[in-house]
PDB file of N, CA and C in Angstrom:
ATOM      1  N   UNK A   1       3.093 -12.948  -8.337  1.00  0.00           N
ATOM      2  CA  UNK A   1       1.981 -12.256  -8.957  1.00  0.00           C
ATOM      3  C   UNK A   1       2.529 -11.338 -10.055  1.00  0.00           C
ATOM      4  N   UNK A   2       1.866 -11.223 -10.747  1.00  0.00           N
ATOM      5  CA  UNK A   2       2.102 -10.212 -12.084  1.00  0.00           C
ATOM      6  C   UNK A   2       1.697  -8.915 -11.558  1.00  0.00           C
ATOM      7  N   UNK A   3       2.137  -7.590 -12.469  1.00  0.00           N
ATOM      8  CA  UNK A   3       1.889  -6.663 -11.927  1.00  0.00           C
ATOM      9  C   UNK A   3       0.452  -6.540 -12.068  1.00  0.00           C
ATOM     10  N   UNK A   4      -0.384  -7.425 -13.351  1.00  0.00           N
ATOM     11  CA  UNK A   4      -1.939  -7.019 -13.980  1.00  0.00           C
ATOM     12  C   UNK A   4      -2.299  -7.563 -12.763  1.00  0.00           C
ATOM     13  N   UNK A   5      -2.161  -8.549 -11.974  1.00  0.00           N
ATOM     14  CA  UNK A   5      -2.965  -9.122 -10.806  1.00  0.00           C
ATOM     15  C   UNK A   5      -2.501  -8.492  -9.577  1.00  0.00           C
ATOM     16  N   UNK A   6      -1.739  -7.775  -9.278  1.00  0.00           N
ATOM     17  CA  UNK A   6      -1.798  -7.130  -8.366  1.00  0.00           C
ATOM     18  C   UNK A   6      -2.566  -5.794  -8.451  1.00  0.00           C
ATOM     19  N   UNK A   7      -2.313  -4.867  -9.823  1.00  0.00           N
ATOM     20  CA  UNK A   7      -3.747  -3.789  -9.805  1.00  0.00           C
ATOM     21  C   UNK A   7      -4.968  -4.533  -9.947  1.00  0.00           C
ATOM     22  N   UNK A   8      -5.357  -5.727 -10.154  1.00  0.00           N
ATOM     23  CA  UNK A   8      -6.532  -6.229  -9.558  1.00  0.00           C
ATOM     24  C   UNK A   8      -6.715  -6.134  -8.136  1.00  0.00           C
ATOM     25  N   UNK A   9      -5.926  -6.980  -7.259  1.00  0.00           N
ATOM     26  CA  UNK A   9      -5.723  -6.818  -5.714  1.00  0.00           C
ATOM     27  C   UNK A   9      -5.753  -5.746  -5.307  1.00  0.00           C
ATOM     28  N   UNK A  10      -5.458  -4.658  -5.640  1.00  0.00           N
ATOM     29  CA  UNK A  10      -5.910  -3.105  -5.312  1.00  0.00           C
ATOM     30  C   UNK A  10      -6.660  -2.593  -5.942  1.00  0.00           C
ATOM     31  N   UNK A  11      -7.152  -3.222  -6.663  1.00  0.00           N
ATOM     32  CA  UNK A  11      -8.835  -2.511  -7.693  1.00  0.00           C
ATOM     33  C   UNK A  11      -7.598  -1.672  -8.045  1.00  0.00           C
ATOM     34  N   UNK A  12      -6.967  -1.481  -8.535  1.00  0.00           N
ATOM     35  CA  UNK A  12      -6.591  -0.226  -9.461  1.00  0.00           C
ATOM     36  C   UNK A  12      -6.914   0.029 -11.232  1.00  0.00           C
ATOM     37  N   UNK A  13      -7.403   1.215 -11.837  1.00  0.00           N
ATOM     38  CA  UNK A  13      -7.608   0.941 -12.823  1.00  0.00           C
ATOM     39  C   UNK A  13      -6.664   1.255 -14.380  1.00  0.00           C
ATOM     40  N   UNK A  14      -5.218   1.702 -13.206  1.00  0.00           N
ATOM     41  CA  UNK A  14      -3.965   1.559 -14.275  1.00  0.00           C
ATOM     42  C   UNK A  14      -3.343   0.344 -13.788  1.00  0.00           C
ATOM     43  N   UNK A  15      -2.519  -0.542 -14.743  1.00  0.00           N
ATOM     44  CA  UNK A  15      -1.640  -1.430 -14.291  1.00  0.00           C
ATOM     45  C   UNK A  15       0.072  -0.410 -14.263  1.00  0.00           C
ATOM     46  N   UNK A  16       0.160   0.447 -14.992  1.00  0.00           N
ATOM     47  CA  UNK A  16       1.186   1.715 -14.847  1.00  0.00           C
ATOM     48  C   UNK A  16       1.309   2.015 -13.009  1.00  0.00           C
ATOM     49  N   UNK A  17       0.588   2.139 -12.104  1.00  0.00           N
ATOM     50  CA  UNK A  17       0.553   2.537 -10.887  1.00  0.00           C
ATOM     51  C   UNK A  17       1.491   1.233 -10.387  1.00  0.00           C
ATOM     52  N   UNK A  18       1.255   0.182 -10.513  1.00  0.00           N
ATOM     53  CA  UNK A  18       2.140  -1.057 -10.159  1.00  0.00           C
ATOM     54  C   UNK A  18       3.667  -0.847 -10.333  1.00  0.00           C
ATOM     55  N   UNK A  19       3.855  -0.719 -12.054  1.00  0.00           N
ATOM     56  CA  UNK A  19       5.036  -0.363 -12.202  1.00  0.00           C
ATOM     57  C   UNK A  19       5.946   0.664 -11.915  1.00  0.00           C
ATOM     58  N   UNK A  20       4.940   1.732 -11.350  1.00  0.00           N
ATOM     59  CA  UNK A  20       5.928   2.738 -11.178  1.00  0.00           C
ATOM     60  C   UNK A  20       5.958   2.496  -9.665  1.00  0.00           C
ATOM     61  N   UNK A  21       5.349   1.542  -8.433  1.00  0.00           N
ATOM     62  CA  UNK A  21       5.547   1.466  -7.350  1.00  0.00           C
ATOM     63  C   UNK A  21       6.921   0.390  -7.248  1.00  0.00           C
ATOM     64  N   UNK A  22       7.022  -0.746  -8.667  1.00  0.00           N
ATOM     65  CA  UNK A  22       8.340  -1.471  -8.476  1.00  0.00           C
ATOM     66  C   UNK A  22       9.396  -0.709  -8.852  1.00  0.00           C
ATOM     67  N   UNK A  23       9.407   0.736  -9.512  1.00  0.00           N
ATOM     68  CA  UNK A  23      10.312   1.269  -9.885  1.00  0.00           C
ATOM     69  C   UNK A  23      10.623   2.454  -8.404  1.00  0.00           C
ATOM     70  N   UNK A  24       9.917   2.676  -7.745  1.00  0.00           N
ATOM     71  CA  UNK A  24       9.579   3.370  -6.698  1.00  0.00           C
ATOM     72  C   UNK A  24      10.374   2.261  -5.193  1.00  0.00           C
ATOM     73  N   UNK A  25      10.369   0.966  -5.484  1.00  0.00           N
ATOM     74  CA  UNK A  25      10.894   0.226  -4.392  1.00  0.00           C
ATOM     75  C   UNK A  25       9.939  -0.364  -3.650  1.00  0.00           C
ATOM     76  N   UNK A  26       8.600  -0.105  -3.783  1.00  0.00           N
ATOM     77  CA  UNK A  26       7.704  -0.854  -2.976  1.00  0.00           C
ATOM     78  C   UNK A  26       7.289  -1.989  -2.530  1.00  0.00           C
ATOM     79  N   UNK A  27       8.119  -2.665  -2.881  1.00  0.00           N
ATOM     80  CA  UNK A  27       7.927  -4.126  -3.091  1.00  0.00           C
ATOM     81  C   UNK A  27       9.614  -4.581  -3.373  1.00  0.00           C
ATOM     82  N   UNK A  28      10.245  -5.233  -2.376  1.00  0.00           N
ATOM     83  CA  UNK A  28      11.390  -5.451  -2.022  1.00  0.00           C
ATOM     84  C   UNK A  28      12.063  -6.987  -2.874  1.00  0.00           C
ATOM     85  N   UNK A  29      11.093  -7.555  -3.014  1.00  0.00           N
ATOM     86  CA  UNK A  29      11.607  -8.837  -3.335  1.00  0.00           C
ATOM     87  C   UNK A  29      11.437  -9.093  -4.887  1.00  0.00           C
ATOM     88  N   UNK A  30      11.258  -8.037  -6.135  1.00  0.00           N
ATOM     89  CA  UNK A  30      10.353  -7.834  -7.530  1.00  0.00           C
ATOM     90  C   UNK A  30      11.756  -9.334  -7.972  1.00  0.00           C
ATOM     91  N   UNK A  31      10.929  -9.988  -8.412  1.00  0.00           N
ATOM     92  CA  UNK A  31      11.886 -11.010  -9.548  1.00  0.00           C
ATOM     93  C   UNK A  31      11.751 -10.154 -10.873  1.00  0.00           C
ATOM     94  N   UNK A  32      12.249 -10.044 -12.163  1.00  0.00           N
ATOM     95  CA  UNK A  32      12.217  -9.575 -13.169  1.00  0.00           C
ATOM     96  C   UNK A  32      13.026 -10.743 -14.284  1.00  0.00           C
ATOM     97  N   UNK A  33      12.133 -11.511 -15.206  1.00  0.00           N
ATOM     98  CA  UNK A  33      12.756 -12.736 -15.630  1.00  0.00           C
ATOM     99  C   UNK A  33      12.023 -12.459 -16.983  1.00  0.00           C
ATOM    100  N   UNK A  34      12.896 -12.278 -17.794  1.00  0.00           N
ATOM    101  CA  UNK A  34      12.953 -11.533 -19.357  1.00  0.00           C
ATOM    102  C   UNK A  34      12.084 -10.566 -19.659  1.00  0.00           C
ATOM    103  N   UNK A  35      12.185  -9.425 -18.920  1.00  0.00           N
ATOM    104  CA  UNK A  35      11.572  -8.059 -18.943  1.00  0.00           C
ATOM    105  C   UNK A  35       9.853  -8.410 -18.365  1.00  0.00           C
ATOM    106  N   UNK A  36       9.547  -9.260 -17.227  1.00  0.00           N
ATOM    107  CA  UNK A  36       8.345  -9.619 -16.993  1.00  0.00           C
ATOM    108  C   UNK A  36       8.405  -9.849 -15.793  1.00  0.00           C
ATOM    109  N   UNK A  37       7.969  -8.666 -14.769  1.00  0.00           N
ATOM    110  CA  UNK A  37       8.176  -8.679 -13.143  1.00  0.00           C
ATOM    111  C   UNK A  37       7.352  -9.569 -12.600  1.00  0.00           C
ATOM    112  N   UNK A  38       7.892 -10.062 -11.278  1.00  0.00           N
ATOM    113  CA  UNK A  38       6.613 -11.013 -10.262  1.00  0.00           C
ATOM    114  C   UNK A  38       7.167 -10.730  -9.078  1.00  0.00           C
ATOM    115  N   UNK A  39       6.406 -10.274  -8.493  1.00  0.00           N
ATOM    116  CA  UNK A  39       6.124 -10.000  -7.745  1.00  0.00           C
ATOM    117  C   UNK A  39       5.596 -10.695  -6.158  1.00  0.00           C
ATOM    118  N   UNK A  40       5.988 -11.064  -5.137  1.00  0.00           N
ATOM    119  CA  UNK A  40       5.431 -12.099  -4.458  1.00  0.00           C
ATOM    120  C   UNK A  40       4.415 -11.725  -3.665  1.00  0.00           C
ATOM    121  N   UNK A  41       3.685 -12.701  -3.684  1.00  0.00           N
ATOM    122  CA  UNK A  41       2.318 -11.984  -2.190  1.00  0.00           C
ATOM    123  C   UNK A  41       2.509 -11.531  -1.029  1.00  0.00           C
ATOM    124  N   UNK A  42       3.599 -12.492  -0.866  1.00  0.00           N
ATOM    125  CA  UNK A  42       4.117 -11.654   0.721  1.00  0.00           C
ATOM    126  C   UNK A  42       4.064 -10.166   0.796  1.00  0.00           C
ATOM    127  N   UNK A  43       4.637  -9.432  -0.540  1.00  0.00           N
ATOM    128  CA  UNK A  43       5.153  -8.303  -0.509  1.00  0.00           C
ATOM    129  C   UNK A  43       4.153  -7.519  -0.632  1.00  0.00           C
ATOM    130  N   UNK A  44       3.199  -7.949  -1.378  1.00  0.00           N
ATOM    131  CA  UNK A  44       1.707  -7.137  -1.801  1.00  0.00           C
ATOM    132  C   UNK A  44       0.998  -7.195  -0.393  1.00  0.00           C
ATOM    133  N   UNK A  45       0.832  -8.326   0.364  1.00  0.00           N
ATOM    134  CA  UNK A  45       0.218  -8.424   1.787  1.00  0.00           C
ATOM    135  C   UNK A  45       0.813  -7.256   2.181  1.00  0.00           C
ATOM    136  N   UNK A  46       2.530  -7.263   2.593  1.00  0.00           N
ATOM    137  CA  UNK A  46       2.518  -6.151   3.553  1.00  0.00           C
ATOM    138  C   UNK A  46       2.333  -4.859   2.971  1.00  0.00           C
ATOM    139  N   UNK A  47       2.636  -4.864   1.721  1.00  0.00           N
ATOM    140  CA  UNK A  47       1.767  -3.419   1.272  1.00  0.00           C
ATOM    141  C   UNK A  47       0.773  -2.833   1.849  1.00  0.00           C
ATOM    142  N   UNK A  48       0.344  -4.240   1.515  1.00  0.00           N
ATOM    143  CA  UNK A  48      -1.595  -3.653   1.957  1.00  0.00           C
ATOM    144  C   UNK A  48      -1.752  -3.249   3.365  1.00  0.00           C
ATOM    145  N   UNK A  49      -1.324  -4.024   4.152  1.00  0.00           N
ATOM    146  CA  UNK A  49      -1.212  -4.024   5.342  1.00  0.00           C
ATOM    147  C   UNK A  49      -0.776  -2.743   6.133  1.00  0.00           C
ATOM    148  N   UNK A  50       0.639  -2.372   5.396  1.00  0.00           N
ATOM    149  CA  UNK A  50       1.269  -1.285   5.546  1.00  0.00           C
ATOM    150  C   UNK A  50       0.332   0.252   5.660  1.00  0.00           C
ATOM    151  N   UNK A  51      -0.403   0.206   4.136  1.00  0.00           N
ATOM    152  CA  UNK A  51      -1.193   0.984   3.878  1.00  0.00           C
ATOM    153  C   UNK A  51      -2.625   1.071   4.883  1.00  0.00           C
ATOM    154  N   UNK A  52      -3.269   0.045   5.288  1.00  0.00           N
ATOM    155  CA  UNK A  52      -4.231   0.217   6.306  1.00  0.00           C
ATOM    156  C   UNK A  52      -4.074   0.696   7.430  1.00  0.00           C
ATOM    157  N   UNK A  53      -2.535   0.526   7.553  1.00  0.00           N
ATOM    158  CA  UNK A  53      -2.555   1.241   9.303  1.00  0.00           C
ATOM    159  C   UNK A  53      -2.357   2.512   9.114  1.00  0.00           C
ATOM    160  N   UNK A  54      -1.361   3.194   7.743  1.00  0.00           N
ATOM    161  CA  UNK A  54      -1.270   4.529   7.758  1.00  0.00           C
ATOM    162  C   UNK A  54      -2.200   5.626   7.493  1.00  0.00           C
ATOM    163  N   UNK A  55      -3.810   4.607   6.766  1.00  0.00           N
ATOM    164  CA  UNK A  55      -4.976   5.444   7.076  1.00  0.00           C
ATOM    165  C   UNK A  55      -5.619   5.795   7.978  1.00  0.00           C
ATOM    166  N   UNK A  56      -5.837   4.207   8.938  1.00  0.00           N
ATOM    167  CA  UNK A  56      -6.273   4.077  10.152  1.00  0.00           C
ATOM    168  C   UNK A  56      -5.982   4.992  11.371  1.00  0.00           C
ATOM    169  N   UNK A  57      -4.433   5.106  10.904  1.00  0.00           N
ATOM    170  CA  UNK A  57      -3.708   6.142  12.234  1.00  0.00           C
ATOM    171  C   UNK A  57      -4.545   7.713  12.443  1.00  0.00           C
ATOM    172  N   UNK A  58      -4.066   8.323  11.599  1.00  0.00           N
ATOM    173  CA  UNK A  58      -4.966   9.558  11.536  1.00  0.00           C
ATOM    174  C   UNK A  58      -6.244   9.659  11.669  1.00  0.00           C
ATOM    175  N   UNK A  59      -6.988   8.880  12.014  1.00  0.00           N
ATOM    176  CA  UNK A  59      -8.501   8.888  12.340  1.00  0.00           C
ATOM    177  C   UNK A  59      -8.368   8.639  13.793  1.00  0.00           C
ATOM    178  N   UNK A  60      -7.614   7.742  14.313  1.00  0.00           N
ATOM    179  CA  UNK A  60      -7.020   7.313  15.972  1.00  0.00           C
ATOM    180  C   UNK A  60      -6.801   9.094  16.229  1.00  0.00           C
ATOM    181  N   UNK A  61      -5.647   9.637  15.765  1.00  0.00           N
ATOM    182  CA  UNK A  61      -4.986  10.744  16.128  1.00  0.00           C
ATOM    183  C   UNK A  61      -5.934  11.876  16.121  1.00  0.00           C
ATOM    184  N   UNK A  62      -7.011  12.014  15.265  1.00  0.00           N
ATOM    185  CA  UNK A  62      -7.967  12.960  15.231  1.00  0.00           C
ATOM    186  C   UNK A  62      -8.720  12.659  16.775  1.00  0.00           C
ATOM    187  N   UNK A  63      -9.390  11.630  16.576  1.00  0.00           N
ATOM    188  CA  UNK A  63     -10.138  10.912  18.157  1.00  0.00           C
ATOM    189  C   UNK A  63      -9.517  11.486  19.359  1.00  0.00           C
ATOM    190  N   UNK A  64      -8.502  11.614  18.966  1.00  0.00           N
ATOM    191  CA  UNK A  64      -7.821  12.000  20.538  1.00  0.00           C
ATOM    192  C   UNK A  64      -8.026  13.280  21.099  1.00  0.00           C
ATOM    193  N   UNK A  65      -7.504  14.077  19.343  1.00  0.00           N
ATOM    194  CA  UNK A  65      -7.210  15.878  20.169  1.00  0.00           C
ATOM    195  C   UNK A  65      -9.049  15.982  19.631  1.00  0.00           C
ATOM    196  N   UNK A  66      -9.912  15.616  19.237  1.00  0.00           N
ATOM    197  CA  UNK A  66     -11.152  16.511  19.577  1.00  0.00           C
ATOM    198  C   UNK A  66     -11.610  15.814  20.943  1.00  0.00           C
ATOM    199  N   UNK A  67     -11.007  14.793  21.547  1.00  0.00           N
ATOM    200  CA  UNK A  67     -11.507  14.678  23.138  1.00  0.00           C
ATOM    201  C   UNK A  67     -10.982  15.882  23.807  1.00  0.00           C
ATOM    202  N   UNK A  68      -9.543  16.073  23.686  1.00  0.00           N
ATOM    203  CA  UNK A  68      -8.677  17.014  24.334  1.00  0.00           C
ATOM    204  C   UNK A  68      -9.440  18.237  24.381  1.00  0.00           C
ATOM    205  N   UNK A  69     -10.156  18.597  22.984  1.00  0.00           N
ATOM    206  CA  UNK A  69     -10.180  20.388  22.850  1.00  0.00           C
ATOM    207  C   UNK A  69     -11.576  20.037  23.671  1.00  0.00           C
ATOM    208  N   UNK A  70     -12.427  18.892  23.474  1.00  0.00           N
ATOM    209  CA  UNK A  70     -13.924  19.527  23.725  1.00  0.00           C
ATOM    210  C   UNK A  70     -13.785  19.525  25.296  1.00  0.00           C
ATOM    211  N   UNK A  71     -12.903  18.907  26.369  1.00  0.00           N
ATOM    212  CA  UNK A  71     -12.484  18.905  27.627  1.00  0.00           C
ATOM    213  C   UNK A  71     -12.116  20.491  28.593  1.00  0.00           C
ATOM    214  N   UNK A  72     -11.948  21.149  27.381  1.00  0.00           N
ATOM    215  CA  UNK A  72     -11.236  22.133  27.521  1.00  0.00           C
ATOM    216  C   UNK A  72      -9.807  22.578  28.307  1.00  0.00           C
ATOM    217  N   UNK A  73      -8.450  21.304  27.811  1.00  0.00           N
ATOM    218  CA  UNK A  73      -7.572  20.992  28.096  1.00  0.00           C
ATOM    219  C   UNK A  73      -6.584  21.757  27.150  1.00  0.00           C
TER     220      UNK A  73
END
């Protein structure tokens, strides 16, 4: 994938956010073949993937301690 089709895949509305995540390491496998990155899906999947659980978590973790406090534990 190109970096323009991957800020599609994340609705993003810079393609700059891409590049500074391959310059950032986010994406492990970047080919770069005459100054023109690609990027593979695999890597964008687990991005994404990555990213859903680390939102998801903190909403789990909230769930918990307002059971705890309203228990009065």
């Amino acid at each position: 994938m190109t970096p323009e089709e991957v800020a599609a895949y994340f609705r993003l509305r810079r393609v700059r956010t891409v590049y500074e995540w391959i310059a950032e390491g986010v994406f492990p496998n970047v080919r770069c073949i005459k100054r023109q990155y690609r990027i593979p899906k695999t890597d964008v999947e687990a991005y994404d993937e990555r990213c859903r659980v680390a939102t998801e978590l903190p909403k789990v973790v909230l769930a918990v301690k307002r059971r705890v406090i309203s228990k009065g534990v």
